[in-house]
PDB file of N, CA and C in Angstrom:
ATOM      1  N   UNK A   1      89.430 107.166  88.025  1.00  0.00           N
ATOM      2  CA  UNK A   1      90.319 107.175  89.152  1.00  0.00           C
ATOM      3  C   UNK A   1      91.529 106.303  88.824  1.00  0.00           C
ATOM      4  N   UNK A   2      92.545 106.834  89.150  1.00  0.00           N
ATOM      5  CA  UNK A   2      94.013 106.024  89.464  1.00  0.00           C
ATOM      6  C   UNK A   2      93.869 105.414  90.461  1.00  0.00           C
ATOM      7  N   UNK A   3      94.730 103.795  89.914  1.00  0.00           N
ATOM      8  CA  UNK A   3      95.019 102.887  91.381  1.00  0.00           C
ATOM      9  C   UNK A   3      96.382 102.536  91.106  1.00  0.00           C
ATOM     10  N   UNK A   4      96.923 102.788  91.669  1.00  0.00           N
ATOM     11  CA  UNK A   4      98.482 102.330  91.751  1.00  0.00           C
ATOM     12  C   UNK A   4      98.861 100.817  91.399  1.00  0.00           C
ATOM     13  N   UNK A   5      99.549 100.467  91.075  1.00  0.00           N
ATOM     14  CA  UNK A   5     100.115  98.664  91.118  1.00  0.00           C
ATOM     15  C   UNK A   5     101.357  99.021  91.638  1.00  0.00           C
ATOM     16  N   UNK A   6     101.513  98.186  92.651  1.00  0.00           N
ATOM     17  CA  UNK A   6     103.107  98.319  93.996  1.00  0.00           C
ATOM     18  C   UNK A   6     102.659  96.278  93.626  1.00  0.00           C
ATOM     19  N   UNK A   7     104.307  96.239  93.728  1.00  0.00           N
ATOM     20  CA  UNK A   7     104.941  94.933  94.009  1.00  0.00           C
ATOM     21  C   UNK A   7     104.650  95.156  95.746  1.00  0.00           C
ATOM     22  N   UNK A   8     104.241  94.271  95.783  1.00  0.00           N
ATOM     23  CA  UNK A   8     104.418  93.987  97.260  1.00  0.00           C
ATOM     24  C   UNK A   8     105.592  92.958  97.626  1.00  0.00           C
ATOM     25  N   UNK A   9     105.458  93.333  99.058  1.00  0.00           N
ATOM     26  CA  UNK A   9     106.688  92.247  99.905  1.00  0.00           C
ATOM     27  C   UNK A   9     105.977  90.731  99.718  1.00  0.00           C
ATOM     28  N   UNK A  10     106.918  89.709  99.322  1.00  0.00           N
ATOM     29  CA  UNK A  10     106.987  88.402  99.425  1.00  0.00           C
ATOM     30  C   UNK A  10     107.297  87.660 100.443  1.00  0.00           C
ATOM     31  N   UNK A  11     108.205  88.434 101.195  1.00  0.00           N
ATOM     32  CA  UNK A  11     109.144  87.439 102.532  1.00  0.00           C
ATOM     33  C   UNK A  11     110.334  88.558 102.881  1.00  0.00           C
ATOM     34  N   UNK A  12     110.294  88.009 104.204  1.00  0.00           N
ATOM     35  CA  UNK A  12     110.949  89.156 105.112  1.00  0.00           C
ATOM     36  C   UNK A  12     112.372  89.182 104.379  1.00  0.00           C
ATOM     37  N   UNK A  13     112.834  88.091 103.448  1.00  0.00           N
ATOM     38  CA  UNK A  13     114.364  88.088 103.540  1.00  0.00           C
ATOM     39  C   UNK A  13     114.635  89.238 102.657  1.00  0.00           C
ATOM     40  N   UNK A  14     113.835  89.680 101.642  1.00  0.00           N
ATOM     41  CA  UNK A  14     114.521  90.756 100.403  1.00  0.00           C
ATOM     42  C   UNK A  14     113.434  91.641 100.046  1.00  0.00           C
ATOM     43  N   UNK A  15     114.214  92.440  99.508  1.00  0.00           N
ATOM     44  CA  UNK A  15     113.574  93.830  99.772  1.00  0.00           C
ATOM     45  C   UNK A  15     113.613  94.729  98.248  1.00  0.00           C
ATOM     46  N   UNK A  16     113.535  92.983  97.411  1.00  0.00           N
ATOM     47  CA  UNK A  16     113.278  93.665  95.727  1.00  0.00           C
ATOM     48  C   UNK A  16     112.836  92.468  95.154  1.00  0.00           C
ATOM     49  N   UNK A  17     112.525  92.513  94.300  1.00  0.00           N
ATOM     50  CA  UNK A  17     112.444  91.373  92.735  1.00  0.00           C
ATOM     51  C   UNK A  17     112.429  92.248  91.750  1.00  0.00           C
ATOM     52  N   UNK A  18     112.984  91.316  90.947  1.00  0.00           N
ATOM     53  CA  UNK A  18     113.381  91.034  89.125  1.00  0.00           C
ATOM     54  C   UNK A  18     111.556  90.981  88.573  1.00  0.00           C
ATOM     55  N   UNK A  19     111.347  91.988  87.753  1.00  0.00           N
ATOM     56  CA  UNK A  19     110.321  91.943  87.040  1.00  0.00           C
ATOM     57  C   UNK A  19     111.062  91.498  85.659  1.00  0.00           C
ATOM     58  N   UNK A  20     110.453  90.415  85.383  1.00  0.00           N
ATOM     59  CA  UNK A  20     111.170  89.361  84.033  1.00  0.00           C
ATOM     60  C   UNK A  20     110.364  89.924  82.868  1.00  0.00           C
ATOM     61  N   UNK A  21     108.944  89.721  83.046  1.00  0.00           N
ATOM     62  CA  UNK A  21     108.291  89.796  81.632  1.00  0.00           C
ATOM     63  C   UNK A  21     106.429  90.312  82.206  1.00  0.00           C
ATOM     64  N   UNK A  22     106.020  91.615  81.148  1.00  0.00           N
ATOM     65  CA  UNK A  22     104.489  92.059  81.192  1.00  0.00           C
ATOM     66  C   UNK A  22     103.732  91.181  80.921  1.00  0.00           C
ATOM     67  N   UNK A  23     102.685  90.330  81.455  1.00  0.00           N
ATOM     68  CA  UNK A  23     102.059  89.536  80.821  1.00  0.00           C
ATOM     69  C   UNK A  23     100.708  90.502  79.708  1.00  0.00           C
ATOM     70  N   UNK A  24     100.652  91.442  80.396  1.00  0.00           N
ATOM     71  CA  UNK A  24      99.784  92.950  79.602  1.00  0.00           C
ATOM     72  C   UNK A  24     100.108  93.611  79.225  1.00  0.00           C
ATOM     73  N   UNK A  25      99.738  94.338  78.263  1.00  0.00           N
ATOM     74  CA  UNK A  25     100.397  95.774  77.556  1.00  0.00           C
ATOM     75  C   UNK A  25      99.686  96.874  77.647  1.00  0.00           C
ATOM     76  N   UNK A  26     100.467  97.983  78.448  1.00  0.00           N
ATOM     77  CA  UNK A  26      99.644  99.374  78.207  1.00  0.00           C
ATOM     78  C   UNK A  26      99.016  99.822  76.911  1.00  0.00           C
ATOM     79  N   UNK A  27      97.518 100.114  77.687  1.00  0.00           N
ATOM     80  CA  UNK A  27      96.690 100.254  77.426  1.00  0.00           C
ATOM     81  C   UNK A  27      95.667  98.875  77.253  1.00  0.00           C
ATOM     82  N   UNK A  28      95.718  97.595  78.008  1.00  0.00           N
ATOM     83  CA  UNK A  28      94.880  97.078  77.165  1.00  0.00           C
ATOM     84  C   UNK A  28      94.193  97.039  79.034  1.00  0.00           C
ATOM     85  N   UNK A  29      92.943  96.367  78.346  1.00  0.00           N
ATOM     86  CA  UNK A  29      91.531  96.156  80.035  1.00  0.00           C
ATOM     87  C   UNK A  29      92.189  95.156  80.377  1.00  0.00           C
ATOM     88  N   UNK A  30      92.008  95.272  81.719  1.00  0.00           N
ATOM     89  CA  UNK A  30      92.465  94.270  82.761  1.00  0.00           C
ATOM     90  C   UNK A  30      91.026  93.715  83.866  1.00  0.00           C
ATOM     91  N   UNK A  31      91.392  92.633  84.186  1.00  0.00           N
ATOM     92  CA  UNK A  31      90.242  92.297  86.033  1.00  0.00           C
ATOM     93  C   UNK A  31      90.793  92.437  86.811  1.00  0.00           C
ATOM     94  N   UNK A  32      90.602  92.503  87.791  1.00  0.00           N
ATOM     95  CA  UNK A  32      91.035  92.659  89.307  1.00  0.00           C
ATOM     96  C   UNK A  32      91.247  90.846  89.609  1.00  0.00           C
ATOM     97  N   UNK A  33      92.865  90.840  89.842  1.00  0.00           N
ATOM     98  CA  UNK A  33      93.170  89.237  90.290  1.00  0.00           C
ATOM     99  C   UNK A  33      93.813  88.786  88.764  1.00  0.00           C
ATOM    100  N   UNK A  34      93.759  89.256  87.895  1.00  0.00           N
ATOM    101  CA  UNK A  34      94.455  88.799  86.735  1.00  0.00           C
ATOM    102  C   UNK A  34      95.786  89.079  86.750  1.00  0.00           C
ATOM    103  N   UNK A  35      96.664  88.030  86.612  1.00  0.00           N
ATOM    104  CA  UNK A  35      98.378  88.413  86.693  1.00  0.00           C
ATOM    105  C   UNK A  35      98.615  89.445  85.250  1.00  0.00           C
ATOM    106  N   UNK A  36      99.258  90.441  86.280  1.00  0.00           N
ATOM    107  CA  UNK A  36      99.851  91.602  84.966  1.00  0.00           C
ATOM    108  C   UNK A  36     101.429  91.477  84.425  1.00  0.00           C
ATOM    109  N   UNK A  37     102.346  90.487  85.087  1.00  0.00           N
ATOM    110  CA  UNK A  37     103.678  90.706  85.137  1.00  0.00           C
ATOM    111  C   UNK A  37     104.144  89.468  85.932  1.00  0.00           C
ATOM    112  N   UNK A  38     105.230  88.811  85.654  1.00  0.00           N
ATOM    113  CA  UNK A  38     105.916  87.363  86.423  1.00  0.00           C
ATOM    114  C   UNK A  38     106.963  88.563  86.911  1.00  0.00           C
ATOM    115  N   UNK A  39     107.187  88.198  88.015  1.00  0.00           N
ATOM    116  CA  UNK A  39     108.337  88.722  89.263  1.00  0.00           C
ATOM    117  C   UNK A  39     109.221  87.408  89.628  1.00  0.00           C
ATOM    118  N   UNK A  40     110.402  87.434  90.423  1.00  0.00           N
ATOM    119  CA  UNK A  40     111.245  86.747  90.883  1.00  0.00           C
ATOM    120  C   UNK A  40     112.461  87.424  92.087  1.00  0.00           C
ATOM    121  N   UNK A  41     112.053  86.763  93.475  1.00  0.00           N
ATOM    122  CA  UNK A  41     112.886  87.192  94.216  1.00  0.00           C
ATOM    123  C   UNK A  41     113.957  86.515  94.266  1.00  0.00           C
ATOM    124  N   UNK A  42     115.334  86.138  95.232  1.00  0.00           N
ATOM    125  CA  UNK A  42     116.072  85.306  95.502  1.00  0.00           C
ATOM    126  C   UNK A  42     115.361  84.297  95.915  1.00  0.00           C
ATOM    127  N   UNK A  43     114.329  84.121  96.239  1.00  0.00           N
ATOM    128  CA  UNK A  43     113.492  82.728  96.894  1.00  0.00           C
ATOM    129  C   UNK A  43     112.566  82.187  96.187  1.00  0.00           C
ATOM    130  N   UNK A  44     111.939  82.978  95.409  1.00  0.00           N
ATOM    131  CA  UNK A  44     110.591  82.788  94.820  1.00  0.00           C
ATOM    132  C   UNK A  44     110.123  83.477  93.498  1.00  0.00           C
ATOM    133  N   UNK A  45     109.266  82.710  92.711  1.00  0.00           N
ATOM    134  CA  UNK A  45     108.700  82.966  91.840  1.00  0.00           C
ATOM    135  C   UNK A  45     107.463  83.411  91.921  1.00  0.00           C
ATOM    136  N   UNK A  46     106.747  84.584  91.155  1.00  0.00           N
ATOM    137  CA  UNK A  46     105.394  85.282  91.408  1.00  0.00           C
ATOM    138  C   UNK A  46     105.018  85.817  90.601  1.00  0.00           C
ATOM    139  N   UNK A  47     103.289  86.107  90.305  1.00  0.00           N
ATOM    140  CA  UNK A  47     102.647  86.968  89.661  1.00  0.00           C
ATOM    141  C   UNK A  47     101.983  88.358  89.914  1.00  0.00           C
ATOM    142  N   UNK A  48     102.420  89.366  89.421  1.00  0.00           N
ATOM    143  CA  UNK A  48     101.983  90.460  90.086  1.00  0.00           C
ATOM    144  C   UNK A  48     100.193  90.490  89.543  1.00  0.00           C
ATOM    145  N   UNK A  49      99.290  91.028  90.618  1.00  0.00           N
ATOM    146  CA  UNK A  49      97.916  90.500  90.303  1.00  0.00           C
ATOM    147  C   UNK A  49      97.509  91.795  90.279  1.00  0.00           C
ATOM    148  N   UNK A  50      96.419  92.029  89.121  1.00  0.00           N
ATOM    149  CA  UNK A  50      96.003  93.921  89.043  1.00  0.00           C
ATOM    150  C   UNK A  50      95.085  94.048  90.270  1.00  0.00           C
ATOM    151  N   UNK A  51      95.013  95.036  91.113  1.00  0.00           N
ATOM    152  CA  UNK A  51      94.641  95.071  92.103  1.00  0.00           C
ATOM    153  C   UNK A  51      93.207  95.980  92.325  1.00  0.00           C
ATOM    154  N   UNK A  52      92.369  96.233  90.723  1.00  0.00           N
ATOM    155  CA  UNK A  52      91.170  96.575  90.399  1.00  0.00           C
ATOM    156  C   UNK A  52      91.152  96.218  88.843  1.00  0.00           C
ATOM    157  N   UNK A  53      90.011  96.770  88.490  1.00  0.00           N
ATOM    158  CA  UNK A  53      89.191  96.369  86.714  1.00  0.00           C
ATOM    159  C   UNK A  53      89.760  97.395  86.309  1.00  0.00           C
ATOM    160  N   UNK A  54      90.210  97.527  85.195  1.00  0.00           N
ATOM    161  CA  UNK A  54      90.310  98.985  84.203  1.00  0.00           C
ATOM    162  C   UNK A  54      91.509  98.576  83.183  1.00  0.00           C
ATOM    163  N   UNK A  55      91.819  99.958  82.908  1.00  0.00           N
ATOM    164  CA  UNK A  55      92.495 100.330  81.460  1.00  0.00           C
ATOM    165  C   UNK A  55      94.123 100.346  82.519  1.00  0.00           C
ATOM    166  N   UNK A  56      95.269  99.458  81.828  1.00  0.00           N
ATOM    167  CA  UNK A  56      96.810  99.482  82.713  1.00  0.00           C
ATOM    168  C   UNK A  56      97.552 100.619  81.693  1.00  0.00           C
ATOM    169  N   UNK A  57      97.348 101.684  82.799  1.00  0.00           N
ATOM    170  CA  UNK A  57      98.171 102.633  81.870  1.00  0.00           C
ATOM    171  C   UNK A  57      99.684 102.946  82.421  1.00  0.00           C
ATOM    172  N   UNK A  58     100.154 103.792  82.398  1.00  0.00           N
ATOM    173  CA  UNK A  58     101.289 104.043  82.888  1.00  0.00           C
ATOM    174  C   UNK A  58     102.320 103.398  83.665  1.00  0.00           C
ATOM    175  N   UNK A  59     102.900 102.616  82.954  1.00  0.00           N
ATOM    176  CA  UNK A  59     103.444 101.469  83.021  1.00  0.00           C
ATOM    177  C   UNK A  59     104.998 102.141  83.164  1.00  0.00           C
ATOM    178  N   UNK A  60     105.710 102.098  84.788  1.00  0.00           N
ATOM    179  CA  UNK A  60     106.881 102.960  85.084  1.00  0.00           C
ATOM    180  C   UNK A  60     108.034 101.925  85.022  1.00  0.00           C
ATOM    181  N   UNK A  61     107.898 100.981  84.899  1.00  0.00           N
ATOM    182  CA  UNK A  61     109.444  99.654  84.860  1.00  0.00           C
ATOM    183  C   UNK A  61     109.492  98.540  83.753  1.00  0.00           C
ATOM    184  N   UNK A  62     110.682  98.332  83.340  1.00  0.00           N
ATOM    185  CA  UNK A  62     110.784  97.915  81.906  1.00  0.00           C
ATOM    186  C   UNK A  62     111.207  96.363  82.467  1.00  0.00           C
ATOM    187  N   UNK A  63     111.065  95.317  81.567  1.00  0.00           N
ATOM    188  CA  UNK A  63     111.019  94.116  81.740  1.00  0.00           C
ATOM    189  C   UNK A  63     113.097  94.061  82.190  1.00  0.00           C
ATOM    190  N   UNK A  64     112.828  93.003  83.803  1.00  0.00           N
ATOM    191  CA  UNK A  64     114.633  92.603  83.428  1.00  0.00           C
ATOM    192  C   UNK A  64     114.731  93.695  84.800  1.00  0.00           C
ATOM    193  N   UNK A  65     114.068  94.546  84.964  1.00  0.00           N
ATOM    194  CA  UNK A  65     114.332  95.387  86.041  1.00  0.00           C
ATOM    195  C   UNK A  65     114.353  95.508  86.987  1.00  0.00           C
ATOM    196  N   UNK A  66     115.023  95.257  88.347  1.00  0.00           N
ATOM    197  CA  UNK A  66     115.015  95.414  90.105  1.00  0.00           C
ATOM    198  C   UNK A  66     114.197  96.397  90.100  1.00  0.00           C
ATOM    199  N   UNK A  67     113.016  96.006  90.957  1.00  0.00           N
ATOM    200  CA  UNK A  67     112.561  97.000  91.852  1.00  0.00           C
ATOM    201  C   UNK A  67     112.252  96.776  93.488  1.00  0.00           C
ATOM    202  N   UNK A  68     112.332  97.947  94.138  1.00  0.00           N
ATOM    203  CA  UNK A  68     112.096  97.790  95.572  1.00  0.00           C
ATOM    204  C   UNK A  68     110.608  97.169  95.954  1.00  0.00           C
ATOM    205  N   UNK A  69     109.753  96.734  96.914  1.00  0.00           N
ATOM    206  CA  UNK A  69     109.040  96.079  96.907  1.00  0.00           C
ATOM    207  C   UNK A  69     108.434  97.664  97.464  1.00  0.00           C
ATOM    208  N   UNK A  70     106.723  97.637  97.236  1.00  0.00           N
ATOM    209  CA  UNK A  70     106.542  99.153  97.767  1.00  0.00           C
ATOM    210  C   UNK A  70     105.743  99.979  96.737  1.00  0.00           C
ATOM    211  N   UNK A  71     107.225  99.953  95.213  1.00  0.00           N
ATOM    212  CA  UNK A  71     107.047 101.035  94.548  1.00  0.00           C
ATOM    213  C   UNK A  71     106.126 100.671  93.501  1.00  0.00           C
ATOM    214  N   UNK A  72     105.702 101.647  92.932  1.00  0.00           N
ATOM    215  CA  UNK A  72     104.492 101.809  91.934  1.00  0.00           C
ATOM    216  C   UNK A  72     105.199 101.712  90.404  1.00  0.00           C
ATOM    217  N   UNK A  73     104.706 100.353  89.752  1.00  0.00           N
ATOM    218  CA  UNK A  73     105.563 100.229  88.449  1.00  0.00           C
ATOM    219  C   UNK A  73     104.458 100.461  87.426  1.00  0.00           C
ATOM    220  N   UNK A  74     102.691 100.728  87.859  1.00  0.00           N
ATOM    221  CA  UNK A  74     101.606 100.827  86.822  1.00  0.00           C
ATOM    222  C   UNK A  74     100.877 101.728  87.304  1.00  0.00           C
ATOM    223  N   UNK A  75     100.014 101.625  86.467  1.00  0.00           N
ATOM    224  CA  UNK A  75      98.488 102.392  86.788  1.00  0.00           C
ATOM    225  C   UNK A  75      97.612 101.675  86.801  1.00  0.00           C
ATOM    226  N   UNK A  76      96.456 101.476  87.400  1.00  0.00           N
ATOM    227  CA  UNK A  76      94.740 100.919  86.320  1.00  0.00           C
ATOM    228  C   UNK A  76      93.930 101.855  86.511  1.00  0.00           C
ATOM    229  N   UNK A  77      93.968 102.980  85.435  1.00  0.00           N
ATOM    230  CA  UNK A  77      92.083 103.560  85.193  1.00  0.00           C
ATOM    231  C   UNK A  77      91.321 103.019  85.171  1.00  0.00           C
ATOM    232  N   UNK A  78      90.236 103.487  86.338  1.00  0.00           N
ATOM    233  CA  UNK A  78      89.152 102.570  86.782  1.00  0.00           C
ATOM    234  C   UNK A  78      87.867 103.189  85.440  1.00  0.00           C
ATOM    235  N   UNK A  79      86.445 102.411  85.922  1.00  0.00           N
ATOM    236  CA  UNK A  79      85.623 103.688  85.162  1.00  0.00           C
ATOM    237  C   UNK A  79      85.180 104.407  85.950  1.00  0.00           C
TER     238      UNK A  79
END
């Protein structure tokens, strides 16, 4: 099964962050709660956390990149 990875909202003020750097690389196993990626809004600094166990595949946003808070920048194949 596919599980999506969405940046979530941080704070009401903005309605994106700066994905700086992958702390994982497609294809490798992940846990559920392990930071996959450092984010940065205008306010704050953050770790995006895999949000199940599996394989991070499809990895849709490149380091350095705005994204809206919401959208789906991974995958994790579960087993």
């Amino acid at each position: 099964m596919k599980v999506e990875v969405k940046i979530l909202r941080m704070g009401a003020n903005s309605d994106e962050a700066t994905l700086h750097r992958w702390l994982k690389k497609e294809g490798e196993q992940v846990q559920e709660g392990e930071p996959l990626a450092e984010l940065e809004t205008d306010k704050v600094n953050f770790e995006l956390e895999a949000p199940a166990a599996g394989l991070l595949t499809g990895i849709r946003v490149g380091e350095e990149q705005v994204v809206p808070f919401g959208e789906v920048v991974a995958y994790i194949e579960t087993d």
